[in-house]
C-alpha atoms as a PDB file:
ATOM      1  CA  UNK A   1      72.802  88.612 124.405  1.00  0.00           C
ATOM      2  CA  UNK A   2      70.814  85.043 124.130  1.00  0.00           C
ATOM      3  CA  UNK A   3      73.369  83.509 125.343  1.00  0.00           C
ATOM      4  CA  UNK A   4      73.815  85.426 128.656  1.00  0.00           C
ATOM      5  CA  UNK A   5      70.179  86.146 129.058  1.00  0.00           C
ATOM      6  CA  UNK A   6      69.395  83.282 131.812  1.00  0.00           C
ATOM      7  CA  UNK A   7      70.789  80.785 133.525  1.00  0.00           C
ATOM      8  CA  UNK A   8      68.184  78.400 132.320  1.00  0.00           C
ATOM      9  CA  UNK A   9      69.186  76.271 129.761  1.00  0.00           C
ATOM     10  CA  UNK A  10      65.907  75.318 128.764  1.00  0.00           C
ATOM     11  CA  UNK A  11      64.782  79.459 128.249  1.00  0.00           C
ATOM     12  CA  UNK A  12      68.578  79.773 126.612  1.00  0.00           C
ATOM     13  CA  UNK A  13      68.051  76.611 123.966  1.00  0.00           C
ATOM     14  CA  UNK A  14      64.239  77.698 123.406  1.00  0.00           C
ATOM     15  CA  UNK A  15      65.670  81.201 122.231  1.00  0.00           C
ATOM     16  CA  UNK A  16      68.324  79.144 120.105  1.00  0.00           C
ATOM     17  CA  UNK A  17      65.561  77.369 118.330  1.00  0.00           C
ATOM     18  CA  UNK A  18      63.596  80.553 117.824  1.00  0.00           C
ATOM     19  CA  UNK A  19      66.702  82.808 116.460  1.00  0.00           C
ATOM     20  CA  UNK A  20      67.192  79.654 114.138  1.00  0.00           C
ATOM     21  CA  UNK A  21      63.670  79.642 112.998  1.00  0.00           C
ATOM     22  CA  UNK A  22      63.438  82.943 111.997  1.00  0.00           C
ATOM     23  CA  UNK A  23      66.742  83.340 110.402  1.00  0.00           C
ATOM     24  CA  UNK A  24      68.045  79.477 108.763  1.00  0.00           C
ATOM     25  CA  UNK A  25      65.537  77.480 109.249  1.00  0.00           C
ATOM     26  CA  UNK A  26      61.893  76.387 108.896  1.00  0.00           C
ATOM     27  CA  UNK A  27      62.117  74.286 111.961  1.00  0.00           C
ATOM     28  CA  UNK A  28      64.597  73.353 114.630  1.00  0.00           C
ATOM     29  CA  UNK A  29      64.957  70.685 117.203  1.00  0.00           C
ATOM     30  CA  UNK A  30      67.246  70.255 120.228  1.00  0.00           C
ATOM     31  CA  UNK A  31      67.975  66.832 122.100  1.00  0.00           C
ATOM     32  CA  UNK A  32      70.396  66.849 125.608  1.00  0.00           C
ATOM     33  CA  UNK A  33      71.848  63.827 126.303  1.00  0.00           C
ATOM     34  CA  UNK A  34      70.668  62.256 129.534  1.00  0.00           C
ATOM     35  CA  UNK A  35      72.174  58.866 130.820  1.00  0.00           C
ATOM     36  CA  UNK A  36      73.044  58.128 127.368  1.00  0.00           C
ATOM     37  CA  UNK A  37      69.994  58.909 125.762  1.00  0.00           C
ATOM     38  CA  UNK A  38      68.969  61.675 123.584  1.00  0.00           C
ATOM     39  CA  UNK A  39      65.956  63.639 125.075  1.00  0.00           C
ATOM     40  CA  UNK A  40      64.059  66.551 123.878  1.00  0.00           C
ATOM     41  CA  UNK A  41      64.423  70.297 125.195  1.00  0.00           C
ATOM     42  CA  UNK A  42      62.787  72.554 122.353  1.00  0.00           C
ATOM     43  CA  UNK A  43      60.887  72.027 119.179  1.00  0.00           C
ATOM     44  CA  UNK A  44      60.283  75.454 117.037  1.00  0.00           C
ATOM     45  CA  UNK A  45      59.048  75.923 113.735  1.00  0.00           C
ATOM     46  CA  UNK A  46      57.570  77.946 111.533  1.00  0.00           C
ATOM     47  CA  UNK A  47      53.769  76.596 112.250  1.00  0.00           C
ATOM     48  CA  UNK A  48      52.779  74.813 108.550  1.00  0.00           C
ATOM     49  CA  UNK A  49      51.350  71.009 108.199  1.00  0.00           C
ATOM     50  CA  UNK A  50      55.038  69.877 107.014  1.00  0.00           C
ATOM     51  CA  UNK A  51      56.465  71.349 110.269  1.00  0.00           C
ATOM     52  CA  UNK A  52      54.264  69.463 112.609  1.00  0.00           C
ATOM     53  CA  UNK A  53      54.945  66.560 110.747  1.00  0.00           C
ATOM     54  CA  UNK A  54      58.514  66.645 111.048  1.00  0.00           C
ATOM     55  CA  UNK A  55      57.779  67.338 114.845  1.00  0.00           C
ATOM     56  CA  UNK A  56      56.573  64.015 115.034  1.00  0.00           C
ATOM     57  CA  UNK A  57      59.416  62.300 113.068  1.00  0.00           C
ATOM     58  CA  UNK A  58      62.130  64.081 114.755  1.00  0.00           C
ATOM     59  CA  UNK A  59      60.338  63.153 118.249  1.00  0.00           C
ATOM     60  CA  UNK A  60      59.969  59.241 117.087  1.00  0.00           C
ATOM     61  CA  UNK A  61      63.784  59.084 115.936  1.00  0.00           C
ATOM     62  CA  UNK A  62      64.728  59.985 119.530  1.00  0.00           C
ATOM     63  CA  UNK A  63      62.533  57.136 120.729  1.00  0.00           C
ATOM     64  CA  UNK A  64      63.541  54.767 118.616  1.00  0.00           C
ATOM     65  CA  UNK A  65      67.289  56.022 118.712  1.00  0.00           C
ATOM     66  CA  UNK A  66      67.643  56.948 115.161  1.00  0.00           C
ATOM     67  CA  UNK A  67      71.145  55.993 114.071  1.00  0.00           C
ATOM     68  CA  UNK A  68      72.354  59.350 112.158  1.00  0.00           C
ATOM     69  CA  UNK A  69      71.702  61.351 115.626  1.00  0.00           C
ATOM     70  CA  UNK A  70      73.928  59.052 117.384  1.00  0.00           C
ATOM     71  CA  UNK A  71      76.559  58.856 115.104  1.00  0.00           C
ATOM     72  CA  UNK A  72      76.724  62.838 114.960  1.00  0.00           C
ATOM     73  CA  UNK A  73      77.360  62.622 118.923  1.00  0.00           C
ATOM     74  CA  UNK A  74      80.010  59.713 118.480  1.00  0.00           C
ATOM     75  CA  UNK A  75      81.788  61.843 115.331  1.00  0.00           C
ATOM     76  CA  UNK A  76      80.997  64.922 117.081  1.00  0.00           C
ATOM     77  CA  UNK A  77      80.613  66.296 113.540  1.00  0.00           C
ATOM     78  CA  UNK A  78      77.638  68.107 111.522  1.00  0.00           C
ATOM     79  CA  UNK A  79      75.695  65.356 108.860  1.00  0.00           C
ATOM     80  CA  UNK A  80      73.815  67.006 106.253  1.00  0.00           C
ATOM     81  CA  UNK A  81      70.977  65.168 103.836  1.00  0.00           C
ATOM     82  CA  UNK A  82      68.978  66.869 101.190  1.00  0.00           C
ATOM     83  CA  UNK A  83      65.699  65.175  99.978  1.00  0.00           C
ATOM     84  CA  UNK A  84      62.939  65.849  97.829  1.00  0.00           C
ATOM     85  CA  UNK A  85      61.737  67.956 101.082  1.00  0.00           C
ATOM     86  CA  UNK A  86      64.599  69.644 101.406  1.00  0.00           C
ATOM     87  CA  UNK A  87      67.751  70.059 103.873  1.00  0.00           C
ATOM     88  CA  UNK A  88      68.148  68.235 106.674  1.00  0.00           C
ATOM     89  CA  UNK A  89      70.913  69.152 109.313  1.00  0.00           C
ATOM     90  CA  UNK A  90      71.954  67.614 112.891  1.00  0.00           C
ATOM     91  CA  UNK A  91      74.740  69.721 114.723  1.00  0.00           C
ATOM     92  CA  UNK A  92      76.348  68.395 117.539  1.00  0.00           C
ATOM     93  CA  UNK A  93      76.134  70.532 120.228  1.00  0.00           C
ATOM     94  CA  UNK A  94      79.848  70.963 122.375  1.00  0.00           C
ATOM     95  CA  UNK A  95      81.333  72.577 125.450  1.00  0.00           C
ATOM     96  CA  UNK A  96      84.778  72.917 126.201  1.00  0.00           C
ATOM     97  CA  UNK A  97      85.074  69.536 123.718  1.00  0.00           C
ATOM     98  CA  UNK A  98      82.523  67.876 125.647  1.00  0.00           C
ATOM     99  CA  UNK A  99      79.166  66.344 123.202  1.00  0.00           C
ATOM    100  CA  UNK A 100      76.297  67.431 125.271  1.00  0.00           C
ATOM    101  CA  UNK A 101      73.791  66.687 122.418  1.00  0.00           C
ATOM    102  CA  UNK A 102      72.172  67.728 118.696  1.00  0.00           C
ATOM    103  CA  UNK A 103      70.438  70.525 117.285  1.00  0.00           C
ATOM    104  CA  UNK A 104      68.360  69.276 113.982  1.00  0.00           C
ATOM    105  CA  UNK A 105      67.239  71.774 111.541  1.00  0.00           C
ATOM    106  CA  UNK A 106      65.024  71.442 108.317  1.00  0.00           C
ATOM    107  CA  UNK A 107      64.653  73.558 106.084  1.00  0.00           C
ATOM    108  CA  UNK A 108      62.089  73.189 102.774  1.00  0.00           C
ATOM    109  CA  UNK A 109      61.361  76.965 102.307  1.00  0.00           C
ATOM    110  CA  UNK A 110      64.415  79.464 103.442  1.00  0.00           C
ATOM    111  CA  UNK A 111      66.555  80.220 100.466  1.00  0.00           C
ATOM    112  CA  UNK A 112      69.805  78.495 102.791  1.00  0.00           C
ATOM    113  CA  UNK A 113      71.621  76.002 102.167  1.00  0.00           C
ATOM    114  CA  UNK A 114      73.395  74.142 104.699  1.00  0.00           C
ATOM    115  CA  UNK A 115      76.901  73.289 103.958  1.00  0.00           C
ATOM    116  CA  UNK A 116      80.293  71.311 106.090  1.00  0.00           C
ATOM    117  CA  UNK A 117      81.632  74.785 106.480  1.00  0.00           C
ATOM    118  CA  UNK A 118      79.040  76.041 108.665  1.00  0.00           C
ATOM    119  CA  UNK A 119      79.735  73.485 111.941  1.00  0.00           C
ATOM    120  CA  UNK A 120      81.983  75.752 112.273  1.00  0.00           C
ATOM    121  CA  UNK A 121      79.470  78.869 113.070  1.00  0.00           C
ATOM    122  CA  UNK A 122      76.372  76.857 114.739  1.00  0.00           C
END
């Protein structure tokens, strides 16, 4: 039903970031790509310190054109790292085999772990 619920894409990747949130993830970040460059649409999270730090990380790596979030849009495939703050995901995101940008989710809290097998899902 998220999906379908408006024509907006903006609303409809918002609602993404929120269903994420509350179900994988303690926060979630999508990028469109725009001329070649990777710009912001929606930042959710679950509100703690460590979230709106990573808000600011995630927001600097598109600025500074952070090398793993390209490479996920040239491989079109998912890259997982897992730190001493936990997982870190970037999904591209596709349309009829089209790259039209990432989704980033970290997760330090939520008993999930990402694995290769779910690119298939998100």
């Amino acid at each position: 039903a998220l999906l379908v619920s408006s024509l907006e894409s903006e609303f409809t990747l918002e609602g993404i970031a929120r269903l994420c949130v509350s179900q994988i993830s303690d926060w979630c970040g999508i990028a469109l790509l725009n001329n070649d460059e990777l710009k912001p649409v929606s930042l959710c999270h679950v509100g703690d310190e460590a979230c709106e730090n990573f808000s600011k990380v995630h927001l600097d790596r598109l600025s500074q054109r952070d090398p793993r979030y390209y490479q996920v849009l040239a491989d079109s495939r998912l890259h997982v790292t897992k730190d001493s703050n936990g997982q870190e995901v970037i999904v591209p995101l596709k349309c009829q085999n089209t790259t039209l940008g990432i989704m980033v989710l970290k997760n330090s809290t939520k008993d999930f772990t990402y694995l290769e097998d779910h690119a298939e899902i998100m």
